[in-house]
Protein backbone atom coordinates (compact mmCIF):
# COMPACT_ATOMS: atom_id res chain seq x y z
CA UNK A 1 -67.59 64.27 29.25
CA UNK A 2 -66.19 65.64 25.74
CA UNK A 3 -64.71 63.71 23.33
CA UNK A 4 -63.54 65.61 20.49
CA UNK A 5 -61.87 62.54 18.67
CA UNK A 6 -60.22 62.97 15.23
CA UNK A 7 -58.65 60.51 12.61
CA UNK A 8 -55.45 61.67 11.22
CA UNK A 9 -56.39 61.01 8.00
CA UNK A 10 -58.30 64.13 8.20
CA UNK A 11 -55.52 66.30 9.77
CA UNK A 12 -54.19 69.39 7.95
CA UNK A 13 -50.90 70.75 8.60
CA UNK A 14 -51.35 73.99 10.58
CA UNK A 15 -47.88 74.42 10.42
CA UNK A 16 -44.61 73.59 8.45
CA UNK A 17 -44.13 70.51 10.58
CA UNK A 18 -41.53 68.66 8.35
CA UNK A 19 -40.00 71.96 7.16
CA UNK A 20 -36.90 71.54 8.60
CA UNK A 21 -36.44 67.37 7.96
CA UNK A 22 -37.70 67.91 4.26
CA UNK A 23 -35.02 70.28 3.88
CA UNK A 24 -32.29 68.68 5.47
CA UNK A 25 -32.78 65.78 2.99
CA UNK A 26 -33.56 67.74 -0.16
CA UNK A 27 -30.14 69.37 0.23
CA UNK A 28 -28.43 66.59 0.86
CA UNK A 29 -29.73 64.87 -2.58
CA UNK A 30 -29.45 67.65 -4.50
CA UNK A 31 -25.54 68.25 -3.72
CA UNK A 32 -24.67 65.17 -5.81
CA UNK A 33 -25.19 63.76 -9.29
CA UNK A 34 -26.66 60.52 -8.49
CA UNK A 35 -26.22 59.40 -12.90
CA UNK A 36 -21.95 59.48 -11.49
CA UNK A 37 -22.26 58.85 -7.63
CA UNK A 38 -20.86 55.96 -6.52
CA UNK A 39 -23.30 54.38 -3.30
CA UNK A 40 -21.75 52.32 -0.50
CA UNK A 41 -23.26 49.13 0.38
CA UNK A 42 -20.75 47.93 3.14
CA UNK A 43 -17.61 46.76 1.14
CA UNK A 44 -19.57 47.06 -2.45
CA UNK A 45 -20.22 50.54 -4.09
CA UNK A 46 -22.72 50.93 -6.91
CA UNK A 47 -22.43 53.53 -9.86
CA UNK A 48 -25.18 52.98 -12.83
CA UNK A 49 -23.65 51.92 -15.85
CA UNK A 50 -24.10 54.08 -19.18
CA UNK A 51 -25.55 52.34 -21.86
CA UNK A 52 -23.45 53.11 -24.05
CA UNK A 53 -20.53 50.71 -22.68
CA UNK A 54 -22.31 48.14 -23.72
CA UNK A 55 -22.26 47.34 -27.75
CA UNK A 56 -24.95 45.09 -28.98
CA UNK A 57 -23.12 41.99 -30.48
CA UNK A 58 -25.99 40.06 -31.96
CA UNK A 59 -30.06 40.32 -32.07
CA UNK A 60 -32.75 38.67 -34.20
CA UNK A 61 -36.36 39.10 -34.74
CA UNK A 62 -38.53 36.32 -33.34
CA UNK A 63 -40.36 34.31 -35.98
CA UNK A 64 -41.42 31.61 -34.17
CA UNK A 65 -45.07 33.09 -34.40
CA UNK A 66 -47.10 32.88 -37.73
CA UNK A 67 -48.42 35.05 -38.95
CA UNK A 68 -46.34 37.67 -37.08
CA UNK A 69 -47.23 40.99 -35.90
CA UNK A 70 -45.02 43.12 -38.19
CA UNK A 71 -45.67 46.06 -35.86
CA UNK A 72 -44.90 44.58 -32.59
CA UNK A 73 -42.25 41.73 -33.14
CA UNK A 74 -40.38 40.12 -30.50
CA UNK A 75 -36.81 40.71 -30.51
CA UNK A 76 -33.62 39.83 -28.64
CA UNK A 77 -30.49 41.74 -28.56
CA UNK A 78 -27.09 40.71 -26.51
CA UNK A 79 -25.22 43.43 -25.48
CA UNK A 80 -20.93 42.88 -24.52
CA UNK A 81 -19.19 45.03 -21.81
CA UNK A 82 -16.66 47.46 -24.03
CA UNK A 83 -15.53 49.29 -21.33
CA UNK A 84 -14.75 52.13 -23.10
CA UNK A 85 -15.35 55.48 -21.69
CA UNK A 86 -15.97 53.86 -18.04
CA UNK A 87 -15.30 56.91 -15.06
CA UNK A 88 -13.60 54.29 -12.58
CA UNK A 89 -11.35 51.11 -14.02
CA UNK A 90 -12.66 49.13 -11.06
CA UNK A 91 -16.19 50.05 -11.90
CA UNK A 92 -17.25 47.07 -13.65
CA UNK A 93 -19.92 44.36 -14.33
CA UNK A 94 -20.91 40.91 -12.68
CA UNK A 95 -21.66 40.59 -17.16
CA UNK A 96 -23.17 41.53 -20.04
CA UNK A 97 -26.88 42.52 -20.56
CA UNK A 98 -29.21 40.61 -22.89
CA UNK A 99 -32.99 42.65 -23.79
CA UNK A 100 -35.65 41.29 -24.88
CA UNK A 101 -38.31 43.60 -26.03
CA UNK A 102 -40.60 44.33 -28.97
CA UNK A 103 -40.04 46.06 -32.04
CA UNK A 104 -41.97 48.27 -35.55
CA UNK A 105 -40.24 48.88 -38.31
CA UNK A 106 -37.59 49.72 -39.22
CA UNK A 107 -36.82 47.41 -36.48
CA UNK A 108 -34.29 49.46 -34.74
CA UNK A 109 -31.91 48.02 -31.72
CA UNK A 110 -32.67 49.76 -28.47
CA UNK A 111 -30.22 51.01 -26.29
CA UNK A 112 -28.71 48.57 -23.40
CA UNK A 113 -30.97 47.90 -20.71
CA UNK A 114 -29.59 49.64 -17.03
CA UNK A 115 -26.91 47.87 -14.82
CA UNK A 116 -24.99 48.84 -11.86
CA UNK A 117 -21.15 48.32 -11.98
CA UNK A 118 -19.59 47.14 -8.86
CA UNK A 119 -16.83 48.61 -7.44
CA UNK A 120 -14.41 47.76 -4.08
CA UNK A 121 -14.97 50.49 -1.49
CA UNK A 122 -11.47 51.98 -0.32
CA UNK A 123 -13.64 52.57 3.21
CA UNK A 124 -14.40 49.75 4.00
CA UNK A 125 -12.29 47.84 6.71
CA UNK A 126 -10.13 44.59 4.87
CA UNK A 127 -11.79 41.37 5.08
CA UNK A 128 -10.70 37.84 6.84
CA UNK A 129 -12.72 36.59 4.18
CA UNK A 130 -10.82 38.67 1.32
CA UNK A 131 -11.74 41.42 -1.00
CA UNK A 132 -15.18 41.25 -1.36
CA UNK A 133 -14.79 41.45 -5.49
CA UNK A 134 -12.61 39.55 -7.51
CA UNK A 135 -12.12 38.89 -11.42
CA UNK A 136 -12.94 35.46 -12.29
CA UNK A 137 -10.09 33.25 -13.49
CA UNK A 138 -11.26 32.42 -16.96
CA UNK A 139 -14.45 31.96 -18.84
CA UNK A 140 -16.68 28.82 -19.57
CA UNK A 141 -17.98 28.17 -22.98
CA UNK A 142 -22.01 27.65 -22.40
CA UNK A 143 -23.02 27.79 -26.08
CA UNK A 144 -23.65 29.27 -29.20
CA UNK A 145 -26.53 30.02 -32.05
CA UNK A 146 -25.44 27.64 -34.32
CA UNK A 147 -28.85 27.09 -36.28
CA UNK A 148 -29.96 30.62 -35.52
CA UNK A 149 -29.36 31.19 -39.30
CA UNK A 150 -27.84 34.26 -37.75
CA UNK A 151 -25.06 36.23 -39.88
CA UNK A 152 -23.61 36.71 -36.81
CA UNK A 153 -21.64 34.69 -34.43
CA UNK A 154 -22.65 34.74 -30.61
CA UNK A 155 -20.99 32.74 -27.56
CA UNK A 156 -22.15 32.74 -23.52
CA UNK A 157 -19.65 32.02 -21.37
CA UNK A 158 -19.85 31.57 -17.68
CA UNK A 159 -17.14 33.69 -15.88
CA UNK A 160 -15.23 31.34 -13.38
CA UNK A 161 -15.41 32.18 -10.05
CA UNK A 162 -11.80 31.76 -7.99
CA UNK A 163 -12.63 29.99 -4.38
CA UNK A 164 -14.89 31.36 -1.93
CA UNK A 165 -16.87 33.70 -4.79
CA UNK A 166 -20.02 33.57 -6.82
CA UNK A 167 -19.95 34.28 -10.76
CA UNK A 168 -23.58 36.75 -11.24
CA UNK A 169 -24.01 37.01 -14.80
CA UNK A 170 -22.65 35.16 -17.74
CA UNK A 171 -21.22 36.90 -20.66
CA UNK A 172 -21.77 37.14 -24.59
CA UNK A 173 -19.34 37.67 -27.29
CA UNK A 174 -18.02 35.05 -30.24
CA UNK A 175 -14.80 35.40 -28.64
CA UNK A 176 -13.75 34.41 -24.84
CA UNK A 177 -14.30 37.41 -22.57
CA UNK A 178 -11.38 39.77 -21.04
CA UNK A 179 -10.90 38.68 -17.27
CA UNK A 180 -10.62 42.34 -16.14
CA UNK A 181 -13.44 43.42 -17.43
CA UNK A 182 -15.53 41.38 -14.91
CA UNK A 183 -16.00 41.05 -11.00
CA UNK A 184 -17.07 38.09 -9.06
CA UNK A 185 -18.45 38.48 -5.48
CA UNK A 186 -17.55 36.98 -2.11
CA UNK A 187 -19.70 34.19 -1.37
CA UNK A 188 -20.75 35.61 1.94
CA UNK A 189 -22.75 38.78 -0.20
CA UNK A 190 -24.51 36.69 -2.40
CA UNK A 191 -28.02 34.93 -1.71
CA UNK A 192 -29.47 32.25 -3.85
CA UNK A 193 -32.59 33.20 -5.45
CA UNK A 194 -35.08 31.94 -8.26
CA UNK A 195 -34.91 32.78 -12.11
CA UNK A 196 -37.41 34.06 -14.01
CA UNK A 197 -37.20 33.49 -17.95
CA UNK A 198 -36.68 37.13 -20.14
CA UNK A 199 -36.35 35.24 -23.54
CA UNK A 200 -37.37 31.61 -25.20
CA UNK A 201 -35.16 30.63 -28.02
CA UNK A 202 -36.12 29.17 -30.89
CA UNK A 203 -33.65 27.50 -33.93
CA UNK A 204 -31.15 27.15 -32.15
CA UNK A 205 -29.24 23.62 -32.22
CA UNK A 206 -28.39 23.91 -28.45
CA UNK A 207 -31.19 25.60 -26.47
CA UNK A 208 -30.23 29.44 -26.20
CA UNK A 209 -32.85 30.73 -24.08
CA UNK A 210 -31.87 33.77 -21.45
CA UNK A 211 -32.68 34.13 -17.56
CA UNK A 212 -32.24 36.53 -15.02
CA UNK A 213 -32.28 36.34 -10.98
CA UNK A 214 -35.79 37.04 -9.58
CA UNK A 215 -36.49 36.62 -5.34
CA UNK A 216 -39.71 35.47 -4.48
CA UNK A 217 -42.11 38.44 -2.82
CA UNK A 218 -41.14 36.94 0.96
CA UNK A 219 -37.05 36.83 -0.02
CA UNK A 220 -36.95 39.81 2.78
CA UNK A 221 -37.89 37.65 5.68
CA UNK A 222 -34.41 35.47 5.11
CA UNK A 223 -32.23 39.10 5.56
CA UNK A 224 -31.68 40.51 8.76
CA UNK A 225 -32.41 43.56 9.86
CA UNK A 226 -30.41 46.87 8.33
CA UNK A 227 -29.71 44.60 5.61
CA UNK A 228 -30.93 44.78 1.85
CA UNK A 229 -31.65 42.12 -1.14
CA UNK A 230 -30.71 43.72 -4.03
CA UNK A 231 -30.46 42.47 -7.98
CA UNK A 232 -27.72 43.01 -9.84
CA UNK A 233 -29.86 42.83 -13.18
CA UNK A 234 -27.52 40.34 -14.39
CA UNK A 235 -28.43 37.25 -16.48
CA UNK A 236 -28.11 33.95 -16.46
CA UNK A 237 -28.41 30.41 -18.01
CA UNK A 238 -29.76 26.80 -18.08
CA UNK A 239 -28.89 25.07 -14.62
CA UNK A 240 -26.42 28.20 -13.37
CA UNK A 241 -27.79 29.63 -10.35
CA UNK A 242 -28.96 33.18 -9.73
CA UNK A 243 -28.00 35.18 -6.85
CA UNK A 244 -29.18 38.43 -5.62
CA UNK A 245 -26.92 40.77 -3.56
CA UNK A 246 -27.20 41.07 0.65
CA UNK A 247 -25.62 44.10 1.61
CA UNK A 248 -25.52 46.24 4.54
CA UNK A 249 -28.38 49.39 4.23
CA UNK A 250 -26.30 52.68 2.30
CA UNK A 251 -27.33 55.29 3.89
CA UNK A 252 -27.17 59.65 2.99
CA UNK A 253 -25.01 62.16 4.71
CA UNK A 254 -27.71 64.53 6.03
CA UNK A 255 -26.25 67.84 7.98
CA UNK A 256 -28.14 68.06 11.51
CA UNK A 257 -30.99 70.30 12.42
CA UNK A 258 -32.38 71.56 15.60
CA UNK A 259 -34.28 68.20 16.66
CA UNK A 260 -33.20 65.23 14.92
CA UNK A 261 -35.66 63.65 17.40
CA UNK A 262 -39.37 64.36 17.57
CA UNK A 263 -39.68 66.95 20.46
CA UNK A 264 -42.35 65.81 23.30
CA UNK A 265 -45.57 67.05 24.06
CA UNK A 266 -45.48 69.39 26.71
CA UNK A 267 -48.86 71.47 28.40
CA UNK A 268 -49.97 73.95 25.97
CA UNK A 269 -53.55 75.64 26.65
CA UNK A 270 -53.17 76.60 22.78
CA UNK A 271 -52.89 73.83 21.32
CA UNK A 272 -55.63 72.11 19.22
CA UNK A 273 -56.80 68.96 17.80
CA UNK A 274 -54.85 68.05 14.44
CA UNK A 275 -51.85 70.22 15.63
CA UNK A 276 -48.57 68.87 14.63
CA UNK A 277 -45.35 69.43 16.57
CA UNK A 278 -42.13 69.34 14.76
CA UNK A 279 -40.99 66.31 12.88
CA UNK A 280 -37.26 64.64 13.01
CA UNK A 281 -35.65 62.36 11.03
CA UNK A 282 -34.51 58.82 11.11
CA UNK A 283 -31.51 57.97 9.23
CA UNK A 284 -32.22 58.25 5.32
CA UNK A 285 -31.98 55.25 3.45
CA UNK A 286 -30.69 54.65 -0.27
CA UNK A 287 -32.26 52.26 -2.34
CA UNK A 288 -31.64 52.07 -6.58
CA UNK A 289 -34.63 52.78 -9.16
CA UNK A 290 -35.12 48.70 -9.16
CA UNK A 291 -36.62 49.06 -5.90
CA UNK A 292 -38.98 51.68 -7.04
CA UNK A 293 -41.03 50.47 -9.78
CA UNK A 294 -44.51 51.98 -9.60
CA UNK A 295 -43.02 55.29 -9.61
CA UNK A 296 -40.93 54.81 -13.37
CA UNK A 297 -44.78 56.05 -15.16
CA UNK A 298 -43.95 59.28 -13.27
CA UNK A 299 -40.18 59.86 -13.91
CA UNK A 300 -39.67 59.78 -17.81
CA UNK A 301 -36.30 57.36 -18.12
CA UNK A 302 -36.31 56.54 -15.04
CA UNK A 303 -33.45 54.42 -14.27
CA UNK A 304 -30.99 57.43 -15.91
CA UNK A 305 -32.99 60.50 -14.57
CA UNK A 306 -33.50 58.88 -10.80
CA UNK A 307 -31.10 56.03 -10.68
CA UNK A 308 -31.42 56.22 -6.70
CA UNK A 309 -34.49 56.78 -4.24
CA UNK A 310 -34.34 57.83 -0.41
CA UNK A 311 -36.27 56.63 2.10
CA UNK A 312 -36.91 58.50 5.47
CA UNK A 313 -39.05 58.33 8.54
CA UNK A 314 -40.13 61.56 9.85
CA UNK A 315 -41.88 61.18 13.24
CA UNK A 316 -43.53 63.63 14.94
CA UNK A 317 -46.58 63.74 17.65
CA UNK A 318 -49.96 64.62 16.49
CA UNK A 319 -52.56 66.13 18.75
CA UNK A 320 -55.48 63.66 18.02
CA UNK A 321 -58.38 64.48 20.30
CA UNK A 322 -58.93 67.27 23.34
CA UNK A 323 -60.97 65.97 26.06
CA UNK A 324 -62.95 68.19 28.36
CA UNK A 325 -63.45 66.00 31.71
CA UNK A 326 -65.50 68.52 33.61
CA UNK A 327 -65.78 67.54 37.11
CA UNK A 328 -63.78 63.99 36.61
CA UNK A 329 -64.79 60.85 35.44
CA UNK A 330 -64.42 57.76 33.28
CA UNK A 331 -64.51 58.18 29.33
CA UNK A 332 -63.68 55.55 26.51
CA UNK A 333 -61.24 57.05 24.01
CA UNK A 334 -60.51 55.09 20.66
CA UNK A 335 -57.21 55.36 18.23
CA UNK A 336 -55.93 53.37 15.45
CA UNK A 337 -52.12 52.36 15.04
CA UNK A 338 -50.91 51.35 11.57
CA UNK A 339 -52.53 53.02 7.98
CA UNK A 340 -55.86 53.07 6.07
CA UNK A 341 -55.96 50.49 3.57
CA UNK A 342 -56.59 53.07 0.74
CA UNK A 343 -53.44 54.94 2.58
CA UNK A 344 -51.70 51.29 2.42
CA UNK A 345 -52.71 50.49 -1.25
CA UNK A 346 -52.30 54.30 -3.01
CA UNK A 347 -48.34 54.30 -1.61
CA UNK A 348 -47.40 50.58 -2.41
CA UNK A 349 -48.54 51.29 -6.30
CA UNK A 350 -46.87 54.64 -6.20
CA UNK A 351 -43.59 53.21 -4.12
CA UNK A 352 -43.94 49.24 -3.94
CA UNK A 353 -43.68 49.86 -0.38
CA UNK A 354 -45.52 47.61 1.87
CA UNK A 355 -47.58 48.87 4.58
CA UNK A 356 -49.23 46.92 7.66
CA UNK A 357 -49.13 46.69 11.02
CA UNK A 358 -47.58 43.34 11.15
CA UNK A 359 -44.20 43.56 8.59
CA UNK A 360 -44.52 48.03 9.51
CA UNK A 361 -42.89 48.79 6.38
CA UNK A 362 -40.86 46.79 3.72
CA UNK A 363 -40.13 46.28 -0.28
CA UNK A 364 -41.83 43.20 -1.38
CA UNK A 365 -44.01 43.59 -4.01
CA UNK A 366 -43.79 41.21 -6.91
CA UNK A 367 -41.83 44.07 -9.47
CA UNK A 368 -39.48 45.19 -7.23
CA UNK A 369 -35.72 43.63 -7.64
CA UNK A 370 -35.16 44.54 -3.63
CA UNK A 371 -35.78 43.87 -0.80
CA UNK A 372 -35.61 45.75 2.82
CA UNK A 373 -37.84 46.10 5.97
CA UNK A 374 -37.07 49.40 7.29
CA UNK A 375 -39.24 48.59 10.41
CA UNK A 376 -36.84 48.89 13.13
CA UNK A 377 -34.67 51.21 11.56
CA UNK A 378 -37.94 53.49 11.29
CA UNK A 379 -39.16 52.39 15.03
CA UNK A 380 -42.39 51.37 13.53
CA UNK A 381 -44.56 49.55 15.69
CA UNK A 382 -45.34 45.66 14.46
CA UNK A 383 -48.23 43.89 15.62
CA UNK A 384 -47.80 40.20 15.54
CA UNK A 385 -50.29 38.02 14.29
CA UNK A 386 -52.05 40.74 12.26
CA UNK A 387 -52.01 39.25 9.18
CA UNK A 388 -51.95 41.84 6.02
CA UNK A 389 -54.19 44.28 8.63
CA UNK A 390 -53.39 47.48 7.85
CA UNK A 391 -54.16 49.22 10.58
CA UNK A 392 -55.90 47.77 14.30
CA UNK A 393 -57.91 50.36 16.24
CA UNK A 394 -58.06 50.24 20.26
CA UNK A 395 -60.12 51.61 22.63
CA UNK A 396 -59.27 52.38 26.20
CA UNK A 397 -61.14 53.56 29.73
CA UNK A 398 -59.57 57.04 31.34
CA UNK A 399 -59.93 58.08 34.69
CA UNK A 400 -59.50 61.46 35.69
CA UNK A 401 -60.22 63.69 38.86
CA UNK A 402 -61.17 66.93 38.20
CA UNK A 403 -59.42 68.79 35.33
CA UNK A 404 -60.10 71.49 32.69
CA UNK A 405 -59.02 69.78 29.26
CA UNK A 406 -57.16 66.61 28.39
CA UNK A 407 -54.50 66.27 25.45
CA UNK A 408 -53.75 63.29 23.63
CA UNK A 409 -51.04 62.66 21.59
CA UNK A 410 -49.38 60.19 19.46
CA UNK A 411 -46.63 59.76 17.46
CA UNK A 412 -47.02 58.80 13.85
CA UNK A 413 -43.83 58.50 10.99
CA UNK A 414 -43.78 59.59 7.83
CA UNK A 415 -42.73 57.47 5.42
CA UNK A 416 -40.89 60.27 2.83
CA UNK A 417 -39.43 58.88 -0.32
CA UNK A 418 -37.28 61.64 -2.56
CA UNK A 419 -36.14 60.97 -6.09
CA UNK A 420 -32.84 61.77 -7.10
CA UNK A 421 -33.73 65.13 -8.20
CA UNK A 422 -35.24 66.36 -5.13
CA UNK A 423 -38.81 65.81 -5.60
CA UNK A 424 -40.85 63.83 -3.53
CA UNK A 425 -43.36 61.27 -3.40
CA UNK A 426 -46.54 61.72 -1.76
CA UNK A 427 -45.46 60.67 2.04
CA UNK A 428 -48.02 57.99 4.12
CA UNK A 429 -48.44 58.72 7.70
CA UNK A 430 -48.15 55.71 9.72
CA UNK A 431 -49.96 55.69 13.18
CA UNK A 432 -47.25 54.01 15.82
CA UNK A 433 -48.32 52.65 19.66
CA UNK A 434 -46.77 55.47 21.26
CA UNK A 435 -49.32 57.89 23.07
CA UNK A 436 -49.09 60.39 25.63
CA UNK A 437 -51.98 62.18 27.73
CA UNK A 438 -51.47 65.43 29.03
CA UNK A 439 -52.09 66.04 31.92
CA UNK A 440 -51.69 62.38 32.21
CA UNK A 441 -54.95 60.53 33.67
CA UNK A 442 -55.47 59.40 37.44
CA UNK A 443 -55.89 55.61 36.06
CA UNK A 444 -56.25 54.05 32.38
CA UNK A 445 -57.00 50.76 31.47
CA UNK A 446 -55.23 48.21 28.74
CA UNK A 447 -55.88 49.36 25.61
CA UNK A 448 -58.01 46.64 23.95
CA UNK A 449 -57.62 45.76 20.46
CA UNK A 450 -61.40 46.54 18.25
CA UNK A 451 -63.06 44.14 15.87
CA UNK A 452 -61.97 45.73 12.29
């Protein structure tokens, strides 16, 4: 008996099998300005803040190292919410934004580091727990640089929260803050996560160093599903805790094509190994640049020329093998569910995307300020117990009587991820449980998972 067996890995596209889907979600992106567009997160939209609303307020050059590096010096800069030229008055920040970054002469500020304002969404449905932002009610002195030998004055405060709401970010400016110029966020939104340190004072007579909110790689595994983690690049201070955001999935508006749904396999005597049929689409998911990191050496600017990614599962069945049973029999087929590790480790450094066929497909890596597992949003198939596998290959017995030729199918996603321009990242094809045979055999056994 034949067995014309093929890998997917080495299947071309014989025809424009994602046309359609590609389309539908290139249009889509490219009928907004995504530098303006305000994303919904449940009850919490998010528009990227322009640098330029932010006024740097005091910096120094770090001289705690002898002899320094006069061409790369560390510096710090603290940057205070103006609020002038803002598009939307409730479009504000959780606070201001401190960088820390190195300099050469002349030893010229940088521009404010990106941050997302918060806004109320007028769609969402009220609250029994109340709006889900609120200003805080006043501002708690923290410190200042006294012994900086600074010409400059500089403050943090800590906004105060009213009742059932977190303060995200603390604030810097000699004088107290404006309330209005700030949100808080309902408790219920938040999630406590760990800090990471961004700078290490030095002079100062109370300790000024500068945190910011950082969830460990695994974070993802305490959200539930069609639910992100997301940062709101905020900063904090000595014992104040960090929070990250959990927020309801934002998805894109895509208009409908002919098969939103991968169309079956049907009995085709034309039809070859590596044939595609035509893909659909899964709902398309919007995550911010932060979530994206390993893309930002391929996007020049990258948080203010693709402030927003989108994420999309295109499945669609793939004509792996033929089989020829002349005259009946038994034959052993094999097929693999899940990706290649080189497939698994070229998309997470291109995407931070991780691939395996026990999490199926979520943000985790180490850089990335999100987290999401688009698993059963995407139908991926999981695999428990597979630990970091990538991929698990089975094997299985068919039994047929007697019968010309044999198609097998299975469905495999993939994983498309569009910047907000249009363009696309290099999609991974991920290898799902779902098979067909047709004509289907007289008997099969289990499949039964191979030794990798």
């Amino acid at each position: 008996m034949r067995n014309d067996n093929n890998d997917a890995t080495l299947a071309p596209a014989l025809a424009p099998y994602n046309e359609k889907a590609n389309a539908a979600i290139v249009k889509a992106v490219r009928a907004r300005d995504w530098t303006k567009t305000a994303v919904r997160y449940g009850e919490i939209c998010l528009t990227l803040a322009k640098p330029d609303e932010f006024t740097e307020v005091w910096s120094q050059l770090d001289l705690s190292t002898f002899p320094p590096d006069l061409n790369n010096m560390p510096w710090i800069g603290l940057y205070h919410f103006t609020g002038s030229g803002q598009r939307d008055a409730n479009c504000l920040p959780v606070g201001d934004i401190a960088v820390a970054t190195r300099l050469a002469p002349p030893y010229q500020p940088p521009r404010a580091s990106p941050m997302f304002y918060l806004s109320p969404c007028p769609e969402a449905p009220p609250s029994a727990l109340g709006p889900a932002l609120a200003h805080p009610t006043g501002f708690r002195f923290l410190v200042n640089d006294r012994g900086s030998k600074n010409p400059r004055d500089i403050c943090y405060w800590q906004p105060i929260a009213p009742d059932g709401y977190y303060a995200l970010g603390i604030c810097f400016n000699a004088r107290e803050p404006d309330r209005s110029n700030y949100w808080c966020v309902r408790k219920d939104l938040c999630i406590s996560v760990d800090k990471i340190r961004v700078w290490q004072e030095h002079g100062w007579q109370g300790s000024g160093s500068v945190e910011a909110p950082k969830a460990r790689p695994d974070k993802w595994k305490d959200v539930q599903d069609g639910y992100v983690l997301l940062s709101p690049l905020a900063y904090t201070y000595g014992s104040l805790p960090a929070f990250y955001l959990r927020l309801p999935m934002a998805c894109l508006d895509v208009e409908p094509f002919d098969f939103p749904g991968p169309p079956r396999p049907e009995l085709d005597p034309a039809i070859v190994v590596n044939h595609k049929l035509k893909a659909g689409l899964s709902p398309v998911v919007i995550v911010p640049f932060t979530a994206i990191p390993g893309d930002a050496s391929n996007v020049p600017d990258q948080p203010y020329t693709s402030p927003f990614y989108f994420i999309a599962a295109q499945p669609y069945y793939f004509c792996y093998n033929v089989l020829s049973p002349t005259g009946g029999g038994t034959t052993t087929t094999t097929y693999r569910v899940g990706v290649t590790k080189e497939e698994s480790t070229t998309f997470e450094r291109s995407t931070s995307i991780t691939t395996n066929v026990e999490v199926g497909a979520v943000f985790e890596g180490p850089t990335a300020s999100a987290s999401l597992s688009m698993t059963n949003t995407f139908s991926l198939t999981q695999l428990s117990g597979r630990t970091e596998e990538t991929s698990v290959e089975y094997s299985e017995q068919l039994i047929f009587k007697e019968t010309a030729r044999v198609w097998q199918w299975q469905l495999l996603t993939d994983l498309v991820v569009t910047r907000s321009d249009g363009t696309q990242i290099r999609p991974i094809a991920y290898r799902n449980q779902d098979r067909t045979n047709i004509p289907p055999p007289d008997k099969a056994s289990p499949p039964e998972a191979m030794e990798n």
